[in-house]
PDB file of N, CA and C in Angstrom:
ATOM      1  N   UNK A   1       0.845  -1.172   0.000  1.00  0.00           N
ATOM      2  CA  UNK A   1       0.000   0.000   0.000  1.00  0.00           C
ATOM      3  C   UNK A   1       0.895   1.242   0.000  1.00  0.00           C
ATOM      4  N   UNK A   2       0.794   2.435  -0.664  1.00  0.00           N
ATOM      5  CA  UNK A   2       1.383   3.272  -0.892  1.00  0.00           C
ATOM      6  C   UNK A   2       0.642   4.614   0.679  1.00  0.00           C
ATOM      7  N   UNK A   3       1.702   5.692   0.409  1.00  0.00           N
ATOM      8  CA  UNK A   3       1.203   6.582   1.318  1.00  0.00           C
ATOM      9  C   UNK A   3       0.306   7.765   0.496  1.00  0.00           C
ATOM     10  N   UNK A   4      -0.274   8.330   1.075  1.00  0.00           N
ATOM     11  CA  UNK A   4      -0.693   9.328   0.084  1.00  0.00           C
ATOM     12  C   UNK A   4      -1.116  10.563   0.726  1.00  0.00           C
ATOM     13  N   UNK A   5      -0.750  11.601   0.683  1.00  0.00           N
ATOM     14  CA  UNK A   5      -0.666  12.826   0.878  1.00  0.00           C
ATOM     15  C   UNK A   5      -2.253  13.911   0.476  1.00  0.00           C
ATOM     16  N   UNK A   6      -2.833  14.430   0.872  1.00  0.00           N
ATOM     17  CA  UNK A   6      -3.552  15.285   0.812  1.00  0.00           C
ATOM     18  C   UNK A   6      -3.101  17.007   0.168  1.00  0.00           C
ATOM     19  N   UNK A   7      -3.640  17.561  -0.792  1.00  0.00           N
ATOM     20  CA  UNK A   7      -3.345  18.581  -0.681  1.00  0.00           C
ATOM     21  C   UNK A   7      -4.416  19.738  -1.063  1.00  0.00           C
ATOM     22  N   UNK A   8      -4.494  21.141  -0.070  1.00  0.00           N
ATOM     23  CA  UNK A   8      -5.692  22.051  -0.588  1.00  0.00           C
ATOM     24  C   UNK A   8      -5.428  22.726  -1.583  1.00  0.00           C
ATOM     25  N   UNK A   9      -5.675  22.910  -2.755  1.00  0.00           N
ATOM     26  CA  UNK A   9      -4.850  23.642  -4.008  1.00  0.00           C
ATOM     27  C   UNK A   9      -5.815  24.900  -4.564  1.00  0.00           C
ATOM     28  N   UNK A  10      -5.297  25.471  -4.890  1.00  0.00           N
ATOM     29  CA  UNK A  10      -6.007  27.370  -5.081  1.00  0.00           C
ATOM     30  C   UNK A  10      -5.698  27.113  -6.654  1.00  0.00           C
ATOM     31  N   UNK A  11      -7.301  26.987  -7.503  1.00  0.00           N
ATOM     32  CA  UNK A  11      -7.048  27.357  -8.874  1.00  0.00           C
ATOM     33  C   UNK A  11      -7.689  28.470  -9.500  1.00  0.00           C
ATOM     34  N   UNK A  12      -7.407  28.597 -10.392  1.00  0.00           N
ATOM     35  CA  UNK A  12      -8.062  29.942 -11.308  1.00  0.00           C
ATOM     36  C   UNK A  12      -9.047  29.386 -12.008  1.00  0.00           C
ATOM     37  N   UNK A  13     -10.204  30.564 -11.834  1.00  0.00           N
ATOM     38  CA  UNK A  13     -11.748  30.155 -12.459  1.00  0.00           C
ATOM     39  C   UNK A  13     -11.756  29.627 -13.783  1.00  0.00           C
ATOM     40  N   UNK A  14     -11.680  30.679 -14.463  1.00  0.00           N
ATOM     41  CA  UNK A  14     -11.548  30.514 -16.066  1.00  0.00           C
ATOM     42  C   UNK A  14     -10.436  29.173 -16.379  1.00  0.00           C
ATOM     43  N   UNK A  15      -9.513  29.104 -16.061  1.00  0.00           N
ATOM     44  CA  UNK A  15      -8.845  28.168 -16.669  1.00  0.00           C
ATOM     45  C   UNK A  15      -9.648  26.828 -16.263  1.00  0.00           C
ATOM     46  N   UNK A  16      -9.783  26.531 -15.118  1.00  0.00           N
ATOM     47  CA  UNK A  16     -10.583  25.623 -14.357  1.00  0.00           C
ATOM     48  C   UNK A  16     -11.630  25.365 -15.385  1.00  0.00           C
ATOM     49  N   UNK A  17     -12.548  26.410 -15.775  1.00  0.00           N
ATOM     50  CA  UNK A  17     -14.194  26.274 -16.583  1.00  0.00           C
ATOM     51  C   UNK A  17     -13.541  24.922 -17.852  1.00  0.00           C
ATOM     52  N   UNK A  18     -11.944  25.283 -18.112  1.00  0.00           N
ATOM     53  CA  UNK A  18     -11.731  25.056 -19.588  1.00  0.00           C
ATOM     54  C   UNK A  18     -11.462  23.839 -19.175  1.00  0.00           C
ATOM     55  N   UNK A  19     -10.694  23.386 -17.970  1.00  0.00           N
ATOM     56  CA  UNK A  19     -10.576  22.097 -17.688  1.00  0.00           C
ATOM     57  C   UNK A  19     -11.688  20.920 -17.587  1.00  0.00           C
ATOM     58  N   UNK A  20     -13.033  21.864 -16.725  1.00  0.00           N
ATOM     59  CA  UNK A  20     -14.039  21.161 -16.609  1.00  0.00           C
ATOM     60  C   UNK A  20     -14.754  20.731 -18.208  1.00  0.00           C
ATOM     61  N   UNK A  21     -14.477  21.336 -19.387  1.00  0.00           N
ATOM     62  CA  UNK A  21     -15.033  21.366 -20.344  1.00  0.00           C
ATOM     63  C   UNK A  21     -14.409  19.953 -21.216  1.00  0.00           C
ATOM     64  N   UNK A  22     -13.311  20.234 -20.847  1.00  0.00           N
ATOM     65  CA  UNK A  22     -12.449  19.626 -21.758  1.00  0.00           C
ATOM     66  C   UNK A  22     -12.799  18.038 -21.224  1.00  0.00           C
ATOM     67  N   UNK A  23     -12.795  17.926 -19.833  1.00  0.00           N
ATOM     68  CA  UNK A  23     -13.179  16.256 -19.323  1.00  0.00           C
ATOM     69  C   UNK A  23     -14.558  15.951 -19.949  1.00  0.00           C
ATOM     70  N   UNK A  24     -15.988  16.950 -19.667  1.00  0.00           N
ATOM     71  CA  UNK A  24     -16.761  16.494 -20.225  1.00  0.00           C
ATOM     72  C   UNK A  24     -17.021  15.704 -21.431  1.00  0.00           C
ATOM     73  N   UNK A  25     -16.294  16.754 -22.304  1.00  0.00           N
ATOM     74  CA  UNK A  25     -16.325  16.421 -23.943  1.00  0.00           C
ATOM     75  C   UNK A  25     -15.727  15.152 -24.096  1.00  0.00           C
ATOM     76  N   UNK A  26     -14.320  14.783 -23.719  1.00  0.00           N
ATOM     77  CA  UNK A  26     -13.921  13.462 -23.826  1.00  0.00           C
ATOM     78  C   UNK A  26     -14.594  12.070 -22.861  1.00  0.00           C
ATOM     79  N   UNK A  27     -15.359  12.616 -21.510  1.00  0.00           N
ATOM     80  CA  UNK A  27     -15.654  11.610 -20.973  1.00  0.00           C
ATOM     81  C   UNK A  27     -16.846  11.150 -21.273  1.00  0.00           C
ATOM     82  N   UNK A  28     -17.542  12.268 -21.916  1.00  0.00           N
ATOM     83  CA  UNK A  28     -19.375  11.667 -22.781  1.00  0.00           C
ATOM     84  C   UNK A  28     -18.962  11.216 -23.797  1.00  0.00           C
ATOM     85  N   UNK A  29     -17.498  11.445 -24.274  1.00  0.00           N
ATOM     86  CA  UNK A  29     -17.605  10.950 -26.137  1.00  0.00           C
ATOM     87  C   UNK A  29     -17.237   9.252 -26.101  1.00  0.00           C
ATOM     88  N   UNK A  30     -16.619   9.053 -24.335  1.00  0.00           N
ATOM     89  CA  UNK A  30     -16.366   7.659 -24.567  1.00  0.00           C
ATOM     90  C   UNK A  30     -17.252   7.025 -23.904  1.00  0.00           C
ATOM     91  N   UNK A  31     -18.085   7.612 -22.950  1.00  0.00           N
ATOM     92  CA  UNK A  31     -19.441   6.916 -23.059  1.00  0.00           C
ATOM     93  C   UNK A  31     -20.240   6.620 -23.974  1.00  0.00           C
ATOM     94  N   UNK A  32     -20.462   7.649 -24.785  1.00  0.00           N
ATOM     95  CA  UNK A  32     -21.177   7.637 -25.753  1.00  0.00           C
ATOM     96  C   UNK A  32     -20.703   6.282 -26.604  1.00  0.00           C
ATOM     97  N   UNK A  33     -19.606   5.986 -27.110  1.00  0.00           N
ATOM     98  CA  UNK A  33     -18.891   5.255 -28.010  1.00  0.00           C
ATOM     99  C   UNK A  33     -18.451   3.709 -27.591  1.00  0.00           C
ATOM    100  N   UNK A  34     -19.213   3.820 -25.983  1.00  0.00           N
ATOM    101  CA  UNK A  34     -19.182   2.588 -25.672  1.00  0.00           C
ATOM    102  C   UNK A  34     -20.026   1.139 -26.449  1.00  0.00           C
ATOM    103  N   UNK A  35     -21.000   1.667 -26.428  1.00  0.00           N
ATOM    104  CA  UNK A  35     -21.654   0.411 -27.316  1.00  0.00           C
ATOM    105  C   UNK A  35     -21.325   0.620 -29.291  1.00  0.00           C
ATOM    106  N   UNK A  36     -20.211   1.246 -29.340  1.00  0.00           N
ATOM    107  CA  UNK A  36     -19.634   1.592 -30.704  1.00  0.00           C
ATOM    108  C   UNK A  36     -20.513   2.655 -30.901  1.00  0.00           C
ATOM    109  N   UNK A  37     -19.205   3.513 -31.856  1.00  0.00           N
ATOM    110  CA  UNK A  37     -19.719   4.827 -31.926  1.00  0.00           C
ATOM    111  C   UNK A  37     -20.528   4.837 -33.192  1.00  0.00           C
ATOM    112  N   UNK A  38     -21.650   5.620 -32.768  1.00  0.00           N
ATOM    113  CA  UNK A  38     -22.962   5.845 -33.637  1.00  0.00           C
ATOM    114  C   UNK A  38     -23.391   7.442 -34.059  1.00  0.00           C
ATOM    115  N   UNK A  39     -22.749   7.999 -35.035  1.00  0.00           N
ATOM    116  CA  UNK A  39     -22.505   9.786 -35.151  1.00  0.00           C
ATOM    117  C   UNK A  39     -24.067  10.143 -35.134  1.00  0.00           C
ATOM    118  N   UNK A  40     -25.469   9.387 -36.010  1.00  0.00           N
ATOM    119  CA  UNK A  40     -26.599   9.726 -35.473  1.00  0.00           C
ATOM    120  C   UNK A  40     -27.292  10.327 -34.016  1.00  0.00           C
ATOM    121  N   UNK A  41     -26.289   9.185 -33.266  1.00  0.00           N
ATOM    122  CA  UNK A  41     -27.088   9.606 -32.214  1.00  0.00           C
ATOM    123  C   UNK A  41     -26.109  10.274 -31.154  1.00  0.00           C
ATOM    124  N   UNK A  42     -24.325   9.809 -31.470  1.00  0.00           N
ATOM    125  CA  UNK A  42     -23.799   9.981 -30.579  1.00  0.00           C
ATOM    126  C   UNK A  42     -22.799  11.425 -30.404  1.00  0.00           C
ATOM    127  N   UNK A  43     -22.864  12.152 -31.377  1.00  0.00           N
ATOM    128  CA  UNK A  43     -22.408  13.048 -31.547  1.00  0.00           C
ATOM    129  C   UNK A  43     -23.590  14.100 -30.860  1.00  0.00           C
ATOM    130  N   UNK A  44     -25.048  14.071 -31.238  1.00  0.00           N
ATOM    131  CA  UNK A  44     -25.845  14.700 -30.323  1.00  0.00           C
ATOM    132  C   UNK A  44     -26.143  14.542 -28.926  1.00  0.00           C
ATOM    133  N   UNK A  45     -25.799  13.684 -28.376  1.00  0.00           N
ATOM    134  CA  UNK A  45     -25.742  13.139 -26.836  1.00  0.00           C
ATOM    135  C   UNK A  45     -24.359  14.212 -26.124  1.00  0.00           C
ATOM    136  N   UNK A  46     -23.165  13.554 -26.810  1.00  0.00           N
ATOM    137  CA  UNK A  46     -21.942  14.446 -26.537  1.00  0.00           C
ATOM    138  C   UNK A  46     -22.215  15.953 -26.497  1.00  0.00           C
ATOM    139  N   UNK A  47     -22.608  16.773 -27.669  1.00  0.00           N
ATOM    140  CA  UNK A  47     -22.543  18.176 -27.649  1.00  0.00           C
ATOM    141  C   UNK A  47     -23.904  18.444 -26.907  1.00  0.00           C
ATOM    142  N   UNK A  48     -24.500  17.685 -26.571  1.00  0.00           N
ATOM    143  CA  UNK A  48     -26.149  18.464 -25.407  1.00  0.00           C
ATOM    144  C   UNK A  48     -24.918  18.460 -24.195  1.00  0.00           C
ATOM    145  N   UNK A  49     -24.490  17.327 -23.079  1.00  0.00           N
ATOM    146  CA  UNK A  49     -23.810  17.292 -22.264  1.00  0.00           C
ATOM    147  C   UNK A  49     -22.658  18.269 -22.213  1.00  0.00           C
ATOM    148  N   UNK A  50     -22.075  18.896 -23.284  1.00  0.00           N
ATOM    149  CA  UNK A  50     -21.041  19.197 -23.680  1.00  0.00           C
ATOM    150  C   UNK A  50     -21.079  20.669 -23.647  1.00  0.00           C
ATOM    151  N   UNK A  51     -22.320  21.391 -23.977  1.00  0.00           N
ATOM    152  CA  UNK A  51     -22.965  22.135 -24.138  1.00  0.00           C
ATOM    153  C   UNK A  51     -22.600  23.557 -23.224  1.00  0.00           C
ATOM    154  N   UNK A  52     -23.219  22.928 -21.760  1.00  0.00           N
ATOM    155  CA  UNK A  52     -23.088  23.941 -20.886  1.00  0.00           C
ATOM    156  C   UNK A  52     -21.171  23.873 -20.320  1.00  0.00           C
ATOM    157  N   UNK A  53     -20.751  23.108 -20.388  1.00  0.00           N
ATOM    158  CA  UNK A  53     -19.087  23.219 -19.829  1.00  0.00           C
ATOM    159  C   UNK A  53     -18.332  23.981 -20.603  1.00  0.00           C
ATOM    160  N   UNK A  54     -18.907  23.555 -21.732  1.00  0.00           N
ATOM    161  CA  UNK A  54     -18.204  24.689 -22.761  1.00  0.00           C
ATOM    162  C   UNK A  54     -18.672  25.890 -23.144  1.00  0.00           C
ATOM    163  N   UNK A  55     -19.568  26.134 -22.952  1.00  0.00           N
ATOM    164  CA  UNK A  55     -20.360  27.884 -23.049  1.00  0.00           C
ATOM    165  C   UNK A  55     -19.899  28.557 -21.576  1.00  0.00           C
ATOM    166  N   UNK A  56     -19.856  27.783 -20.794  1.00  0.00           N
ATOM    167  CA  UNK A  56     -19.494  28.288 -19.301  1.00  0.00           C
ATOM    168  C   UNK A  56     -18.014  28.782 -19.561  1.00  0.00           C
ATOM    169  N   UNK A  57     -17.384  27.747 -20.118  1.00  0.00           N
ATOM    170  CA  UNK A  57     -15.473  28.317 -20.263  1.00  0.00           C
ATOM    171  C   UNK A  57     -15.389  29.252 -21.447  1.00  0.00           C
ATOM    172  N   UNK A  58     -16.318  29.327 -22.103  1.00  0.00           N
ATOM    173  CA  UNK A  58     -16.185  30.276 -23.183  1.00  0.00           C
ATOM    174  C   UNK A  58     -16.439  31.753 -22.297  1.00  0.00           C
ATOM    175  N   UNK A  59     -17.049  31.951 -21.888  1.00  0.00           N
ATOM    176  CA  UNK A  59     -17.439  33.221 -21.316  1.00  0.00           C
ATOM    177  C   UNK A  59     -16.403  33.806 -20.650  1.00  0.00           C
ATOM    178  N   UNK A  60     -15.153  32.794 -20.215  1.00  0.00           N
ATOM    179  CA  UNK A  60     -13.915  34.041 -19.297  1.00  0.00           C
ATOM    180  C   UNK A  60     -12.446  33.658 -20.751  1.00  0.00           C
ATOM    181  N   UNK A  61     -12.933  33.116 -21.394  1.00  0.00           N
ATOM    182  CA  UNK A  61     -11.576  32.884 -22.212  1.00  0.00           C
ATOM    183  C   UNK A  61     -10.668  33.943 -22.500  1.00  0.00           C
ATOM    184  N   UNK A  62     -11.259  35.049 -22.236  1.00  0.00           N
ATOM    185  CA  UNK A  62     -10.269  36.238 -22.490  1.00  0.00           C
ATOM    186  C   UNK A  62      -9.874  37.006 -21.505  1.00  0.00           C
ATOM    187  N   UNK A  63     -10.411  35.980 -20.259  1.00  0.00           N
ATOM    188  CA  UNK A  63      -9.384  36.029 -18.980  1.00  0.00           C
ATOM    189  C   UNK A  63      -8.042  35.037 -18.756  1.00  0.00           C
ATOM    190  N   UNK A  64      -7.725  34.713 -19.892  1.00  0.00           N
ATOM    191  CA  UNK A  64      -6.876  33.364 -19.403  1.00  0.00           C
ATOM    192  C   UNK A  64      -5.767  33.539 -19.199  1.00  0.00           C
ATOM    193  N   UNK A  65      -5.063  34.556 -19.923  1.00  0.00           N
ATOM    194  CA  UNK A  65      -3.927  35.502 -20.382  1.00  0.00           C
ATOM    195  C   UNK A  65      -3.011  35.905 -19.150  1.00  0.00           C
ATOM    196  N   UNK A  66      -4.594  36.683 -18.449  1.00  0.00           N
ATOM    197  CA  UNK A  66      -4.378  37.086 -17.468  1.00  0.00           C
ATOM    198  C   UNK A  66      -4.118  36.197 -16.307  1.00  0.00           C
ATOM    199  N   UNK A  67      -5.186  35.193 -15.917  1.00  0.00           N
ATOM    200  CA  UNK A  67      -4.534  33.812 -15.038  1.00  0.00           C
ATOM    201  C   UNK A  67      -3.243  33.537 -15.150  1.00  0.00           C
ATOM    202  N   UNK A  68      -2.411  33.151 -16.175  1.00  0.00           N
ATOM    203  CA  UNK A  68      -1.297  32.426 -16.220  1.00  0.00           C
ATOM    204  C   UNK A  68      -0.524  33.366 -16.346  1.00  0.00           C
ATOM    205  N   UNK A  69      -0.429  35.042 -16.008  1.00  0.00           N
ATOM    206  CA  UNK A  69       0.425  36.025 -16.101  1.00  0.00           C
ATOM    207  C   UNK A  69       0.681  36.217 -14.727  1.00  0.00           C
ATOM    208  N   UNK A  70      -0.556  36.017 -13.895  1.00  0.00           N
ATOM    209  CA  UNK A  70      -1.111  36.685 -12.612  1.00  0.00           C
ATOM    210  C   UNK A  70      -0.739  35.251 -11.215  1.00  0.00           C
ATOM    211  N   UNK A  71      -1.061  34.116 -12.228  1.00  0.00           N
ATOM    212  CA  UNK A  71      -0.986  33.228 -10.958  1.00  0.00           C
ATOM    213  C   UNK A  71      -0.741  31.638 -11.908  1.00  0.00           C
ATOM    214  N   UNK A  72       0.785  31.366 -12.253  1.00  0.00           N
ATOM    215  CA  UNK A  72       0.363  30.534 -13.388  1.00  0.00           C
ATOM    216  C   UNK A  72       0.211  29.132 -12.675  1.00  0.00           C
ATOM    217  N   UNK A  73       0.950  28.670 -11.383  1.00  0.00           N
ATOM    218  CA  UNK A  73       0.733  27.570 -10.997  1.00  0.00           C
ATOM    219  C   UNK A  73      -0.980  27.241 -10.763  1.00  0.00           C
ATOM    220  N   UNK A  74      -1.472  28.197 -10.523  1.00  0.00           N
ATOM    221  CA  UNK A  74      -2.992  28.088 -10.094  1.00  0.00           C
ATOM    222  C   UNK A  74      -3.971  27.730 -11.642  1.00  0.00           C
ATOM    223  N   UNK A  75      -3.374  28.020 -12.437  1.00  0.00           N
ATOM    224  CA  UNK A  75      -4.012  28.389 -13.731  1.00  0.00           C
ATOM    225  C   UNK A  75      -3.794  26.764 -14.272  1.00  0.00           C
ATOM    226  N   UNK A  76      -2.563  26.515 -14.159  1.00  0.00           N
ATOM    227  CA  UNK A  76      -2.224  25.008 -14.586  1.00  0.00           C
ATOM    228  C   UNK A  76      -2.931  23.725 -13.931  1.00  0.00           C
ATOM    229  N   UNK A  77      -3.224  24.117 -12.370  1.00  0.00           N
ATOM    230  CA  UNK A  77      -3.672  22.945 -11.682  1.00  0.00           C
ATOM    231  C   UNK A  77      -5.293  23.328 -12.181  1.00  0.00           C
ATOM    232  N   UNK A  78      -5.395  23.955 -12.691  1.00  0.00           N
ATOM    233  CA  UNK A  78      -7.105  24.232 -12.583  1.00  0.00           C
ATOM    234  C   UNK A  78      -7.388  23.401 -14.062  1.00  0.00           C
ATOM    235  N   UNK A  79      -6.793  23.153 -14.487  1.00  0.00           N
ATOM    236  CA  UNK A  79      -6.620  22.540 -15.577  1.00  0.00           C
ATOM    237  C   UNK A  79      -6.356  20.746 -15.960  1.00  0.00           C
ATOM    238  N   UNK A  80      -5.422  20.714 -14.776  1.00  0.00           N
ATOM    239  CA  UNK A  80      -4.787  19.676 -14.589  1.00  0.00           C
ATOM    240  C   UNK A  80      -5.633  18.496 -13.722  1.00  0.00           C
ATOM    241  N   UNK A  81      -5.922  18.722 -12.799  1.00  0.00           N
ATOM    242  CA  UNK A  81      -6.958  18.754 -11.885  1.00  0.00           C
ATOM    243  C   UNK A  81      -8.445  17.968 -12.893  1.00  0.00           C
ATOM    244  N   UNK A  82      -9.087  18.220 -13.614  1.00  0.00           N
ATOM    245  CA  UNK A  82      -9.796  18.006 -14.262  1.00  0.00           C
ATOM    246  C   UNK A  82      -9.528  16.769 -15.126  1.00  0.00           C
ATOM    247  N   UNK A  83      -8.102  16.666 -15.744  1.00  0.00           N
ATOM    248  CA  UNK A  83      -7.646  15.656 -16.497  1.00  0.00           C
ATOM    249  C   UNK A  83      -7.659  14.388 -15.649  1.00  0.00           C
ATOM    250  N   UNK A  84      -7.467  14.435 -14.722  1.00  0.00           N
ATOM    251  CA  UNK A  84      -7.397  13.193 -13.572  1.00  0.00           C
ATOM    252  C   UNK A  84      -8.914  12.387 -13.958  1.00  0.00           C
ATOM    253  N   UNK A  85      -9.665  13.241 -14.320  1.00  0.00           N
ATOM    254  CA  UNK A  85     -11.064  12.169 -14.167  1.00  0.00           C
ATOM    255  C   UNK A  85     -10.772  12.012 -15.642  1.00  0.00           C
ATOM    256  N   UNK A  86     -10.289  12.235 -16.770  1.00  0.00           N
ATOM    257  CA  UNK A  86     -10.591  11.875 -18.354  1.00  0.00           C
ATOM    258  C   UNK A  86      -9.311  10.302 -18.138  1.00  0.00           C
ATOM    259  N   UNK A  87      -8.774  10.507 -17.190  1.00  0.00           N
ATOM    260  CA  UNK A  87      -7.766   9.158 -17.185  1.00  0.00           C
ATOM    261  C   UNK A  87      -8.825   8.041 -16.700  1.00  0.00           C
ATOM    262  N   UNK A  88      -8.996   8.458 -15.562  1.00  0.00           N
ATOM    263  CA  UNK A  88     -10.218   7.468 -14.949  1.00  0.00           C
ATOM    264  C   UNK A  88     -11.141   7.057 -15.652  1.00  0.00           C
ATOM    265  N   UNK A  89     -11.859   7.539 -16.549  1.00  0.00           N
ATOM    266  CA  UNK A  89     -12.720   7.460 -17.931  1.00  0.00           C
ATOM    267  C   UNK A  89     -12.107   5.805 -18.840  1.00  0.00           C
ATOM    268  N   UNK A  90     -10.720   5.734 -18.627  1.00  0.00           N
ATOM    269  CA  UNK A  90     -10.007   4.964 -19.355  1.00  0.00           C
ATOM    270  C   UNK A  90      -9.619   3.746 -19.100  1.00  0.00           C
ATOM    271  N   UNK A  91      -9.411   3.969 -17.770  1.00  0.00           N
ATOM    272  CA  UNK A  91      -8.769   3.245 -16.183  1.00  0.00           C
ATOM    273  C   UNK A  91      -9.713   2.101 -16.333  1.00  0.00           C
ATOM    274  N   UNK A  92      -9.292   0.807 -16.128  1.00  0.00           N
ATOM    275  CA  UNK A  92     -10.436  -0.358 -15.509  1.00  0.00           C
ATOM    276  C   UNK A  92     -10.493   0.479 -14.261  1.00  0.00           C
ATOM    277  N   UNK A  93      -9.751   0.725 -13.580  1.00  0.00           N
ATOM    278  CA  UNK A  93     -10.294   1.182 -11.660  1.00  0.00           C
ATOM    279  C   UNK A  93      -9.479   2.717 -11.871  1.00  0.00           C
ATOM    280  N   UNK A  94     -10.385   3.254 -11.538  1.00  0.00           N
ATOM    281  CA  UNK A  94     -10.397   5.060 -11.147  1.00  0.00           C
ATOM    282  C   UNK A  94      -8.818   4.892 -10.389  1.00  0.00           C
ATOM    283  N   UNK A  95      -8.205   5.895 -10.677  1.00  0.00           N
ATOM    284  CA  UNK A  95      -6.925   6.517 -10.413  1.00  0.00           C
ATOM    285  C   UNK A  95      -7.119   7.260  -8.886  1.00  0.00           C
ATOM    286  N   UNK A  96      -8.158   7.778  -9.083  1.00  0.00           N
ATOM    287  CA  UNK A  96      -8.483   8.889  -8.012  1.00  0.00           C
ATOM    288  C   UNK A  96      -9.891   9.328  -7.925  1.00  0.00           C
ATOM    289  N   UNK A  97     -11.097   9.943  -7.487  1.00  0.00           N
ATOM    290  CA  UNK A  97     -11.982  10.910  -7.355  1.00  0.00           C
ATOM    291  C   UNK A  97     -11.414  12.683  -7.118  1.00  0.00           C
ATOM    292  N   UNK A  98     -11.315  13.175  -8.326  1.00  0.00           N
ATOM    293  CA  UNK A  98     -11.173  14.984  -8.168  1.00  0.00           C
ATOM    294  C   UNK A  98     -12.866  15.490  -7.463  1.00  0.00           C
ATOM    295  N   UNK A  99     -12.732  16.263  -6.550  1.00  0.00           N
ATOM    296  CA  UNK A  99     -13.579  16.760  -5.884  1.00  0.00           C
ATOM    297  C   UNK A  99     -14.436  17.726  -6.750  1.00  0.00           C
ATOM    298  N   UNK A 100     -15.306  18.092  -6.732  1.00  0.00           N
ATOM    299  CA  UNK A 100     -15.701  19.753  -7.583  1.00  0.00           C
ATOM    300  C   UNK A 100     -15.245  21.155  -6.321  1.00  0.00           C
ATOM    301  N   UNK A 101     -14.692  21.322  -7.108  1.00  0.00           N
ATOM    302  CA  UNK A 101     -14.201  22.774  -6.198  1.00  0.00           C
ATOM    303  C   UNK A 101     -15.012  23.441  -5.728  1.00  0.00           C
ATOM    304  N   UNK A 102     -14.587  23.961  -4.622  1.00  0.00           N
ATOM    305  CA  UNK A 102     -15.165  24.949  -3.500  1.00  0.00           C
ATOM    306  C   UNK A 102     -15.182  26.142  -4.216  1.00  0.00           C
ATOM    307  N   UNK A 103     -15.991  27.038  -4.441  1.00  0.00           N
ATOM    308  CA  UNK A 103     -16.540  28.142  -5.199  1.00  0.00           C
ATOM    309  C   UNK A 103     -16.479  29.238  -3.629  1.00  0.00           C
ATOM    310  N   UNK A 104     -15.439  29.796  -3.521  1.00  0.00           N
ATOM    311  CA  UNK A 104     -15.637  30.658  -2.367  1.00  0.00           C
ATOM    312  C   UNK A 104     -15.715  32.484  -3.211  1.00  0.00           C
ATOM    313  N   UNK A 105     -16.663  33.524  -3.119  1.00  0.00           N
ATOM    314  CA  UNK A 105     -16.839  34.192  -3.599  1.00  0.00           C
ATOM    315  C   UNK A 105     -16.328  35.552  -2.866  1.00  0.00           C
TER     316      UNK A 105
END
């Protein structure tokens, strides 16, 4: 058994939105494509789900500049962070559970 460490990590919104977007899109497209991929039906399943993660990260994209000027380690994990579940997507057994972030305003 390995040890494993905890850590609280501070990311940036906008980059984060793009991370959350980016897992969606790949983790519905391989659901979707599980019983073989079917573009009739499965390409519309993907972009409904797909829909709001990505209109959500679209809306600060021209904050991003600024994230990774301003705070780039934060900008990267907000990003990074998200990819952990598109592995798990892949994984016979999940790697990990990423939490949904604490939204403190």
């Amino acid at each position: 058994m390995i040890e494993t460490l905890k850590y609280e990590v501070e990311v940036t919104k906008e980059a984060n939105d793009i991370g959350v977007a980016l897992k969606t899109i790949v983790v519905e497209a391989k659901k979707a494509a599980e019983d073989g991929f079917q573009a009739g039906t499965d390409i519309s399943v993907v972009a409904i789900a797909s829909f709001g993660p990505l209109m959500e990260a679209m809306k600060g994209i021209d904050k991003i500049d600024d994230e990774f000027k301003e705070n780039t380690p934060a900008a990267v994990m907000a990003i990074v962070l998200p990819l952990v579940e598109i592995l798990n997507a892949f994984l016979k057994k999940p790697v990990v559970e990423t939490p949904e972030p604490k939204v403190e305003l």
